[in-house]
N, C-alpha and C. Protein backbone atom coordinates (compact mmCIF):
# COMPACT_ATOMS: atom_id res chain seq x y z
N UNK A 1 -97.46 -104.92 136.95
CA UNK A 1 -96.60 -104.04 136.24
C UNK A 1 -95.68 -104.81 135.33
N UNK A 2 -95.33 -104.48 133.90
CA UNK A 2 -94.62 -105.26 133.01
C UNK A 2 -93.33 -104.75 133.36
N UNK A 3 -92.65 -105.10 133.24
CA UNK A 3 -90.90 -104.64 132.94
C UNK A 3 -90.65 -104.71 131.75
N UNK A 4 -90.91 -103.91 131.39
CA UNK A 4 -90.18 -103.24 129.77
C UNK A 4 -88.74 -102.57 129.77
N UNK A 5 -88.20 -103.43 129.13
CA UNK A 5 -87.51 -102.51 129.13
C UNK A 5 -87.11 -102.09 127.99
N UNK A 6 -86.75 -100.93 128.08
CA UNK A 6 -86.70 -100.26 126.66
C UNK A 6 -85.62 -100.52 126.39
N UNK A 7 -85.26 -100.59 124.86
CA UNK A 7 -84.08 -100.56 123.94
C UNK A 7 -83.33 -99.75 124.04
N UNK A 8 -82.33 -99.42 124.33
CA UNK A 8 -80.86 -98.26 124.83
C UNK A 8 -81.12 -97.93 122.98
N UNK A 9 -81.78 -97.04 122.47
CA UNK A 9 -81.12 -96.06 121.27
C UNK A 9 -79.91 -95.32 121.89
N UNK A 10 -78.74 -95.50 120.53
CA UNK A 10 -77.62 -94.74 120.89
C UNK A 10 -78.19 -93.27 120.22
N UNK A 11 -78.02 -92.34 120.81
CA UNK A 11 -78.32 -90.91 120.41
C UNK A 11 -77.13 -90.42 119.03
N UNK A 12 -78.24 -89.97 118.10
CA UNK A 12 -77.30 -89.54 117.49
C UNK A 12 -76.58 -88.18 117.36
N UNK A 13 -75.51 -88.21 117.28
CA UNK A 13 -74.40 -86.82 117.18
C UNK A 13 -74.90 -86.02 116.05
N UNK A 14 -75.19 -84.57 116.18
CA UNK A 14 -75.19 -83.83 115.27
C UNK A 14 -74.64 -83.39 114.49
N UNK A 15 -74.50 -83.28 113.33
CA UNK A 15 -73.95 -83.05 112.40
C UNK A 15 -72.86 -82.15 112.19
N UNK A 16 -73.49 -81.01 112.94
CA UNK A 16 -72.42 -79.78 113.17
C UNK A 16 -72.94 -79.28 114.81
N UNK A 17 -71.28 -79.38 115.31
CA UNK A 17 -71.92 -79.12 116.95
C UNK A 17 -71.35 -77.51 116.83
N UNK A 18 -72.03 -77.35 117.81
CA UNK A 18 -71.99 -75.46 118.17
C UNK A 18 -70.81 -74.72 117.68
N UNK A 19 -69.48 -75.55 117.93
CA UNK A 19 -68.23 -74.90 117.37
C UNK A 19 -67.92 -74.87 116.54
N UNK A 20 -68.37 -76.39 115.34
CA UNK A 20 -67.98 -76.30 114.36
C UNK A 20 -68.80 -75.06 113.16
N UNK A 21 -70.32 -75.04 113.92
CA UNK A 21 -71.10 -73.89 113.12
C UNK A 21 -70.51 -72.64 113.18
N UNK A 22 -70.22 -72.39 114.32
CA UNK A 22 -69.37 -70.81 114.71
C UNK A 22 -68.06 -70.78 113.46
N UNK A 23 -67.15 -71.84 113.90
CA UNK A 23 -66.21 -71.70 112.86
C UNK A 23 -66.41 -71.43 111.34
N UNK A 24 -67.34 -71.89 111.11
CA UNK A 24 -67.77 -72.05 109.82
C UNK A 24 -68.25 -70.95 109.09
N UNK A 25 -69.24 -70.37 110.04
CA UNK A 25 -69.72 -69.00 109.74
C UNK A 25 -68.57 -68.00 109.52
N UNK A 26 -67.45 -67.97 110.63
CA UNK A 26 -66.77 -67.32 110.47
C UNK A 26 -65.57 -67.48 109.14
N UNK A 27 -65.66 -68.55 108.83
CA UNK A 27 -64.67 -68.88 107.83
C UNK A 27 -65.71 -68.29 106.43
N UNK A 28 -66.86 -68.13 106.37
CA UNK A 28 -67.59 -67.68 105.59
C UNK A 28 -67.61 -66.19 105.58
N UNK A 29 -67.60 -65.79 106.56
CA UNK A 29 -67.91 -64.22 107.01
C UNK A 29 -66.32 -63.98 106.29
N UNK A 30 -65.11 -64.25 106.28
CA UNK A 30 -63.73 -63.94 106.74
C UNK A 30 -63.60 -64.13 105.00
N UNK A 31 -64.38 -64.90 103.98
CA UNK A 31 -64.22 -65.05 102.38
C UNK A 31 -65.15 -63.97 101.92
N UNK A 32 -66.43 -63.88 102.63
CA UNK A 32 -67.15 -62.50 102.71
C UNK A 32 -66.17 -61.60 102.27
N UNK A 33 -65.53 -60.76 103.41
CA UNK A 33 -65.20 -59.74 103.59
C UNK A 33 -63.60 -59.78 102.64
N UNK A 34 -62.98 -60.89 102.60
CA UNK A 34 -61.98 -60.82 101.43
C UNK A 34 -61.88 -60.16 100.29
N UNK A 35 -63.80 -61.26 99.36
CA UNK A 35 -63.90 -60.73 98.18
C UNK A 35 -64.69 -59.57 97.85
N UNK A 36 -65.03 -58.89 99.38
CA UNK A 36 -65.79 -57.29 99.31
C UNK A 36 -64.10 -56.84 99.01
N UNK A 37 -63.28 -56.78 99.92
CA UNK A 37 -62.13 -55.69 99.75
C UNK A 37 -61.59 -55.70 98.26
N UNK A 38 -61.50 -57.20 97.90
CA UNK A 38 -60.55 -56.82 96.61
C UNK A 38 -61.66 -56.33 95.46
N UNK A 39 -63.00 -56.78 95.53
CA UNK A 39 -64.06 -55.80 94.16
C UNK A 39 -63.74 -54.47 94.42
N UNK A 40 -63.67 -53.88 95.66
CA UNK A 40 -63.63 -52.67 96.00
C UNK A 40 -62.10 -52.16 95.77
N UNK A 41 -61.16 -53.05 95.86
CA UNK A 41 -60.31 -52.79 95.33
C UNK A 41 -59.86 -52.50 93.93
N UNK A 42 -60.26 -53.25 93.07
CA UNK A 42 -60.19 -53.38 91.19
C UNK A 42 -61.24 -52.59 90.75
N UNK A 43 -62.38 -52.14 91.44
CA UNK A 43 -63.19 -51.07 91.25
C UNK A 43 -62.91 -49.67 91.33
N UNK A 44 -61.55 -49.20 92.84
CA UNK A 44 -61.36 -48.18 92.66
C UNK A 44 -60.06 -47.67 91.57
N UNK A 45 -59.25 -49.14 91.31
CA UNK A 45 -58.13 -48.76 90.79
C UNK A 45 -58.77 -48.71 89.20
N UNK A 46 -59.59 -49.03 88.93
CA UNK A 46 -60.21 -48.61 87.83
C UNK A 46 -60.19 -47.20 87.25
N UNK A 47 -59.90 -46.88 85.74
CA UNK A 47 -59.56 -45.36 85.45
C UNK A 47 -61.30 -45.09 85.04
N UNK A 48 -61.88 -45.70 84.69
CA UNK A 48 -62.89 -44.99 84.47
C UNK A 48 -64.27 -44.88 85.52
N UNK A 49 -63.94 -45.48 87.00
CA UNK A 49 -64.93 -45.21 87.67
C UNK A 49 -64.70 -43.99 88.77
N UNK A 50 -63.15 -43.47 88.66
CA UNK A 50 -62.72 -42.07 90.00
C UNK A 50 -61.70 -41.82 88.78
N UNK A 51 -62.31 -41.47 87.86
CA UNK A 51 -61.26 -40.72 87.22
C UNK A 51 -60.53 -39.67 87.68
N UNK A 52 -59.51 -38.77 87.20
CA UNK A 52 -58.94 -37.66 87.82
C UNK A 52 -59.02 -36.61 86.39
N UNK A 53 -60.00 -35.84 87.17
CA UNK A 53 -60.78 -34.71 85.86
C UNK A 53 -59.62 -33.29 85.56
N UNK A 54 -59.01 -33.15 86.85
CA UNK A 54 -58.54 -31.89 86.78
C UNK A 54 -56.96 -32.02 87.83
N UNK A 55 -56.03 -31.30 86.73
CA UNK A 55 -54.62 -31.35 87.51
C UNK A 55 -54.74 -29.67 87.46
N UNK A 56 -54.07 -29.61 88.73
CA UNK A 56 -53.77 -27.72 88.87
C UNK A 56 -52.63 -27.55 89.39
N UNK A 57 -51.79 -26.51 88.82
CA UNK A 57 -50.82 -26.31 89.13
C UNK A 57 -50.28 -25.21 89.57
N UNK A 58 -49.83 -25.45 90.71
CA UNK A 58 -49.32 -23.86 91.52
C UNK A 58 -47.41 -23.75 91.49
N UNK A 59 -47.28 -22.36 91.69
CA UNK A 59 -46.13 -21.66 91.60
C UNK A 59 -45.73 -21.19 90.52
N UNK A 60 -44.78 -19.98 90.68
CA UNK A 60 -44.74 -19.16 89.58
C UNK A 60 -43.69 -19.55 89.05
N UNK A 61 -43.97 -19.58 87.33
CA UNK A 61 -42.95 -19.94 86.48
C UNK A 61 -43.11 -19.43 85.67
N UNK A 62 -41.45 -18.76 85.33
CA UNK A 62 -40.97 -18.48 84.56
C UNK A 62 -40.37 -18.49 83.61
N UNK A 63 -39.72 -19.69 83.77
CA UNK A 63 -39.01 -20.46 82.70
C UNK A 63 -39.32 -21.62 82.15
N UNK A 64 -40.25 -22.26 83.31
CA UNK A 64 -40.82 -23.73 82.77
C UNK A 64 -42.22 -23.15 81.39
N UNK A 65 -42.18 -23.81 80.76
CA UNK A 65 -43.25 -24.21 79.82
C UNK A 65 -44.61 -24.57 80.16
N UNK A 66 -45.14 -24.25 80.62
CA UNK A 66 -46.57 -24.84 80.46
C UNK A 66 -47.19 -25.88 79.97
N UNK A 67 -47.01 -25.40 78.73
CA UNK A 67 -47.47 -26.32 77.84
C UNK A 67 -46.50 -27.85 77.97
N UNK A 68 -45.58 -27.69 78.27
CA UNK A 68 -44.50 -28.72 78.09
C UNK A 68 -44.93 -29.71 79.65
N UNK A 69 -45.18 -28.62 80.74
CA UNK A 69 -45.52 -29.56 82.01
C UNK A 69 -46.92 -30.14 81.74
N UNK A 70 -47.57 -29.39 81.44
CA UNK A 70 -48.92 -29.89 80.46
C UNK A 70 -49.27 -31.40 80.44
N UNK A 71 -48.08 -31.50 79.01
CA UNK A 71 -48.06 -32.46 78.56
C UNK A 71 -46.89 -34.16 79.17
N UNK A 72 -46.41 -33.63 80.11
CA UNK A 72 -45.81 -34.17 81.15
C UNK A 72 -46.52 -34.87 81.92
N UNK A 73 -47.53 -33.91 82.78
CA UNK A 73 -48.88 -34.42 83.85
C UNK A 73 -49.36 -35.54 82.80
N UNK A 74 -50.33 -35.09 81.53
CA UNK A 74 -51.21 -35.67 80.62
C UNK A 74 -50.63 -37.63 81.09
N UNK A 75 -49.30 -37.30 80.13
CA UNK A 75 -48.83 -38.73 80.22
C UNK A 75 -48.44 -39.58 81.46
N UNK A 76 -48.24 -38.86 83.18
CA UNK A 76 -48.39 -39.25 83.80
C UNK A 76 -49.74 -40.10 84.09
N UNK A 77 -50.64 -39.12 83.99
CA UNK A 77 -52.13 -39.91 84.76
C UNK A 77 -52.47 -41.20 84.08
N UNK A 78 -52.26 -42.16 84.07
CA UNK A 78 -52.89 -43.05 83.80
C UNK A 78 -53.54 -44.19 84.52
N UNK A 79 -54.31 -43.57 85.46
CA UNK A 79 -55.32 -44.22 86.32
C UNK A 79 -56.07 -43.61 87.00
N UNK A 80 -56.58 -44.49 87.95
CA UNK A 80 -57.95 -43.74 88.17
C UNK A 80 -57.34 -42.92 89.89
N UNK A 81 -57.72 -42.05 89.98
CA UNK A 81 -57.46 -41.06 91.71
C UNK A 81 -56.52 -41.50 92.05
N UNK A 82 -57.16 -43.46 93.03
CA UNK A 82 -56.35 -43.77 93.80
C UNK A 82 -54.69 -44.37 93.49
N UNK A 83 -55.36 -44.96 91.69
CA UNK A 83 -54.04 -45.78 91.16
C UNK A 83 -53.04 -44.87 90.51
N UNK A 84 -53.04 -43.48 90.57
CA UNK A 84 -52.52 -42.79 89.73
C UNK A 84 -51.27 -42.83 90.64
N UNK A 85 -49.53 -43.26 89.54
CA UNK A 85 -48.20 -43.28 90.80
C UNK A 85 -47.88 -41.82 90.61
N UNK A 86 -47.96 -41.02 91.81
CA UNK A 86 -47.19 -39.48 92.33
C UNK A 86 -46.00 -39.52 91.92
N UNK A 87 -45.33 -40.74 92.69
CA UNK A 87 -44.02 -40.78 92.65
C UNK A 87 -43.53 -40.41 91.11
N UNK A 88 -43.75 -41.32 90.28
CA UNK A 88 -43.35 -41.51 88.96
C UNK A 88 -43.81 -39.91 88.37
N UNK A 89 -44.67 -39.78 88.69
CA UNK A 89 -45.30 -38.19 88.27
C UNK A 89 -44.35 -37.33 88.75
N UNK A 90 -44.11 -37.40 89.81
CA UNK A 90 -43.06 -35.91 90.59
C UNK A 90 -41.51 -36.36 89.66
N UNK A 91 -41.16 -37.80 89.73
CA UNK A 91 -39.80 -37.63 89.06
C UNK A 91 -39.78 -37.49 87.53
N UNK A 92 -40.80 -37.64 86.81
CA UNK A 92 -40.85 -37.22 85.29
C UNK A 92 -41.10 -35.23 85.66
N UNK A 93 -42.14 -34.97 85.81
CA UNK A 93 -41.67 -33.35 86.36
C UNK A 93 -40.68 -32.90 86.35
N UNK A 94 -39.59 -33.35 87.41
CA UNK A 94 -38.67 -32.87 87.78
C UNK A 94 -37.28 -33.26 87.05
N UNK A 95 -37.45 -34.08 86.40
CA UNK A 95 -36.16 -34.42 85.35
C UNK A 95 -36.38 -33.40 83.87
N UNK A 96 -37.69 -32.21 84.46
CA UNK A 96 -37.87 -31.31 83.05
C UNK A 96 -36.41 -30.56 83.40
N UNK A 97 -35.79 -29.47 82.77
CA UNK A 97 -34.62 -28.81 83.05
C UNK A 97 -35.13 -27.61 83.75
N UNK A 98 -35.90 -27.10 84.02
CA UNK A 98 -36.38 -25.76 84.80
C UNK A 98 -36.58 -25.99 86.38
N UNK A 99 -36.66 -27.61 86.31
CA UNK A 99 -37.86 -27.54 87.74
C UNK A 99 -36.91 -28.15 88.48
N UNK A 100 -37.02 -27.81 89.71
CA UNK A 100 -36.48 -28.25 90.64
C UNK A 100 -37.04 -28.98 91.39
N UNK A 101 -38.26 -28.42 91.68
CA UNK A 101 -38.41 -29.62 92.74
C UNK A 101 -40.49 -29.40 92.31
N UNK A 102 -40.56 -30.75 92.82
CA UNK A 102 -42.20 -31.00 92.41
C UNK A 102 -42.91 -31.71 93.59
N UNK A 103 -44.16 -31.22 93.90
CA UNK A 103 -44.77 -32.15 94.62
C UNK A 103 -46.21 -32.10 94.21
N UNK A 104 -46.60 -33.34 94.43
CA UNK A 104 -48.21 -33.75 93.46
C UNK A 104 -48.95 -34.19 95.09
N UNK A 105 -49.91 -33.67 95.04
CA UNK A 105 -50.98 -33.94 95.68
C UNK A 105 -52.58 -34.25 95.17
N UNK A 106 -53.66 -35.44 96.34
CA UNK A 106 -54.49 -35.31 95.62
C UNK A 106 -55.57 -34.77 96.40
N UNK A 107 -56.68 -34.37 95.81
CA UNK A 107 -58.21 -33.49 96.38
C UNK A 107 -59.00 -34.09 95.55
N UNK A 108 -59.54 -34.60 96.87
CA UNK A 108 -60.66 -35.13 96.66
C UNK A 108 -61.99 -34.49 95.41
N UNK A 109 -62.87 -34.70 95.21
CA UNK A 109 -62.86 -35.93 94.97
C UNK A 109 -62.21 -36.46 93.52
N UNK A 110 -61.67 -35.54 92.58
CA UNK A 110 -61.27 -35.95 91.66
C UNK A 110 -60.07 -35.00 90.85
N UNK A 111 -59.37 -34.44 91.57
CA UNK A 111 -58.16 -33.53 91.29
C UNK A 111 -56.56 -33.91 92.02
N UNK A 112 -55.97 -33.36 90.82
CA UNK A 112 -54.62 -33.63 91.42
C UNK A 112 -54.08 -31.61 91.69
N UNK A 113 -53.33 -31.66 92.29
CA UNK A 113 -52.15 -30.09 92.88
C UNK A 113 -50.96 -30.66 92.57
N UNK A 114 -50.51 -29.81 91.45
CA UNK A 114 -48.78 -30.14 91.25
C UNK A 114 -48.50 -28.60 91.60
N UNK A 115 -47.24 -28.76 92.06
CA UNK A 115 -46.34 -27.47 93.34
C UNK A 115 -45.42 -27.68 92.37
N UNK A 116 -44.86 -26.57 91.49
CA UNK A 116 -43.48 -26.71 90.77
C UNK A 116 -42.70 -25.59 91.35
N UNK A 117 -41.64 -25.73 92.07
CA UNK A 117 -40.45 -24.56 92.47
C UNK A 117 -39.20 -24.69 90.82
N UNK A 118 -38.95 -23.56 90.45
CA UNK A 118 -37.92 -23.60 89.34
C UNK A 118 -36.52 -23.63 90.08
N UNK A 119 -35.55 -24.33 89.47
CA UNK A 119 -33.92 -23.29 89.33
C UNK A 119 -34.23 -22.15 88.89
N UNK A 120 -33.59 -20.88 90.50
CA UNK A 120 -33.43 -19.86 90.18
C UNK A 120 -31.70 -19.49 89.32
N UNK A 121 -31.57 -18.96 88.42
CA UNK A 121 -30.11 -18.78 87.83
C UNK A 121 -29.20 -17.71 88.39
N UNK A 122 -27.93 -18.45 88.87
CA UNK A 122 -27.19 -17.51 89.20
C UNK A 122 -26.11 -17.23 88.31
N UNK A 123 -25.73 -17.71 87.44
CA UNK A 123 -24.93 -17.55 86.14
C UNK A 123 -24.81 -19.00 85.15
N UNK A 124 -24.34 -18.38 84.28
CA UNK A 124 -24.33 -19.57 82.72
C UNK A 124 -22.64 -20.23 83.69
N UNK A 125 -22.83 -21.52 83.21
CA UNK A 125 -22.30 -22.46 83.29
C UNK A 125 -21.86 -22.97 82.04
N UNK A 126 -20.59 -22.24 81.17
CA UNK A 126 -20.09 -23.15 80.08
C UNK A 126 -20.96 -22.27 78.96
N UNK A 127 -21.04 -22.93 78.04
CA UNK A 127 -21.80 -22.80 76.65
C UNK A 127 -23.19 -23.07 76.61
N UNK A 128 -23.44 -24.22 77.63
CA UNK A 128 -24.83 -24.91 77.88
C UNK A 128 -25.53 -25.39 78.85
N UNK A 129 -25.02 -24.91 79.80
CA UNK A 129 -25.64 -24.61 81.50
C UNK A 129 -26.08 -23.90 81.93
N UNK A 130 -26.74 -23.42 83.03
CA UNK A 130 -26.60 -22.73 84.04
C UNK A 130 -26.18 -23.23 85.12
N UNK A 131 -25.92 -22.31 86.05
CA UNK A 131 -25.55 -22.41 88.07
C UNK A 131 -27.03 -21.59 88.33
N UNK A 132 -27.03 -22.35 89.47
CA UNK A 132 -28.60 -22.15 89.97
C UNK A 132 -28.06 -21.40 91.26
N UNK A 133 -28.54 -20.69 92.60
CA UNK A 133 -28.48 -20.14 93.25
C UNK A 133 -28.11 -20.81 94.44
N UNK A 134 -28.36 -22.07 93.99
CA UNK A 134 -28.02 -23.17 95.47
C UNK A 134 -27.00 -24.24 94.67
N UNK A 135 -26.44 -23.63 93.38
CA UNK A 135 -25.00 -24.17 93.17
C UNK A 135 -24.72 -25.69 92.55
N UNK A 136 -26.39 -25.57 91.80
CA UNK A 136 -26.61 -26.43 91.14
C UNK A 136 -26.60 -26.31 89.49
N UNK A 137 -26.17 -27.51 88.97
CA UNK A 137 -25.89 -26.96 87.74
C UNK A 137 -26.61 -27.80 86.86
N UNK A 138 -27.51 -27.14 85.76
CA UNK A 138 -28.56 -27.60 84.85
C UNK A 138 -28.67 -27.40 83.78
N UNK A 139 -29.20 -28.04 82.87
CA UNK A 139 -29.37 -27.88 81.68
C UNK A 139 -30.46 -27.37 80.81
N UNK A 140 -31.20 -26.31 80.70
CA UNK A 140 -32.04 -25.80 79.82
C UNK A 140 -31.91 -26.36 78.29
N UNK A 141 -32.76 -26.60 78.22
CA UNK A 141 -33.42 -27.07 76.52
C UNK A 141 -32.65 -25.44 75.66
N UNK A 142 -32.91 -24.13 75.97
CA UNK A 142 -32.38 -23.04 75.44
C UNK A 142 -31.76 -22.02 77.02
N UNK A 143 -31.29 -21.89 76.22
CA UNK A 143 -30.38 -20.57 77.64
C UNK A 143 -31.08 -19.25 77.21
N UNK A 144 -31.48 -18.98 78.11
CA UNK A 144 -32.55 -17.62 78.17
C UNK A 144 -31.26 -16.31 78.00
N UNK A 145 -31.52 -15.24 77.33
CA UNK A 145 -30.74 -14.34 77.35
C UNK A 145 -30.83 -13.35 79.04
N UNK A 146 -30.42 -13.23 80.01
CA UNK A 146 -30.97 -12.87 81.12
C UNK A 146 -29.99 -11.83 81.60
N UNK A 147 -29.58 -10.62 81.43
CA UNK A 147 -29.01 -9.53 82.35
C UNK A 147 -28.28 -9.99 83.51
N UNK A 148 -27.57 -9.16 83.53
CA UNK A 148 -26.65 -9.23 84.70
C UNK A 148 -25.87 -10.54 85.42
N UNK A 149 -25.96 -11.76 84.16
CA UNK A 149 -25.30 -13.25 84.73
C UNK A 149 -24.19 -13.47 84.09
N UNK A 150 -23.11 -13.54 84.81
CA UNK A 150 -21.44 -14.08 84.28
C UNK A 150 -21.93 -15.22 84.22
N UNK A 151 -20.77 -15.22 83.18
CA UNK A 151 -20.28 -16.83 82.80
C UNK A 151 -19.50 -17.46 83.10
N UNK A 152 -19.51 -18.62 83.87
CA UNK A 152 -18.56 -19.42 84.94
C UNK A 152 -17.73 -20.19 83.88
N UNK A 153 -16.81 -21.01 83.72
CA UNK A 153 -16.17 -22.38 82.95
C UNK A 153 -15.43 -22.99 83.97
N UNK A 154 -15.63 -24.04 83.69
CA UNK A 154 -14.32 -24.75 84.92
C UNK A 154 -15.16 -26.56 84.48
N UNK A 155 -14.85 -27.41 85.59
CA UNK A 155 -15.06 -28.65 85.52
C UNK A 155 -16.80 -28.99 86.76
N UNK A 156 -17.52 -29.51 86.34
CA UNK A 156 -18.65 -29.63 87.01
C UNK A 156 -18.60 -30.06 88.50
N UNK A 157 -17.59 -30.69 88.63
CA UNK A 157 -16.88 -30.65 89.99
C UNK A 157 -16.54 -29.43 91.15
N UNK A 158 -16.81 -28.40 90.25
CA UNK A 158 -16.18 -27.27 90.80
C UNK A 158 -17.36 -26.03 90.58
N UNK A 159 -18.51 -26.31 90.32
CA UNK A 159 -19.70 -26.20 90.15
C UNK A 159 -19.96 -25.37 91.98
């Protein structure tokens, strides 16, 4: 029998051991799913891929303009469904002189609901006001000729 003995090869280490592959994948998976959210992001805030086709507007008005909230909404929308700001929309609305209060909602898949409540008038206020019913005092673009409303004067303080 010879005695050989064999040469001790040092074994070599792999390149990537089990944890470092796991990590890796996952650090891949985790840039994955980053640059899915933000395409999907700049895709929906996009105006021309969810546009918003149709604004509708509920409650009865009488004094507001139409045409004037109309053109109010128009210059609000400028984006697409999701990027369109409410906020900024409800407070341009509501800084019209009729409206009191506004709320914008959206429906799917491509509409907005604006809710306009008016100042109801409970008498002229001055030369160029009204008093509203909850003792608020506003300014109309024109003072409607309207039956049966005194005319208050005093200091807006006292409104």
């Amino acid at each position: 029998m010879s005695n050989r003995r064999r040469s001790a090869k040092p074994q070599q280490q792999p390149l990537l051991t089990e944890q470092s592959l796991l990590w890796l994948k996952l650090a891949l998976l985790s840039l994955l799913m980053i640059s899915a959210l933000y395409w999907v992001g700049r895709m929906l805030a996009d105006p021309a891929v969810m546009p918003v086709r149709t604004v509708g507007v509920d409650g009865e008005m009488r004094f507001v303009k139409r045409e004037r909230l109309e053109q109010v909404v128009a210059e609000a929308v400028n984006g697409s469904f999701f990027s369109v700001d409410l906020k900024r929309m409800r407070l341009q609305i509501e800084a019209m002189p009729w409206v009191k209060q506004a709320s914008i909602r959206r429906v799917w898949p491509d509409k907005l609901r604006v809710q306009v409540t008016e100042h109801q008038p409970l008498a002229y206020w001055g030369k160029g006001a009204m008093v509203s019913q909850l003792a608020e005092v506003f300014e109309p673009e024109t003072l409607p000729q309207l039956p049966g409303l005194v005319t208050l004067v005093g200091d807006a303080q006292q409104a």
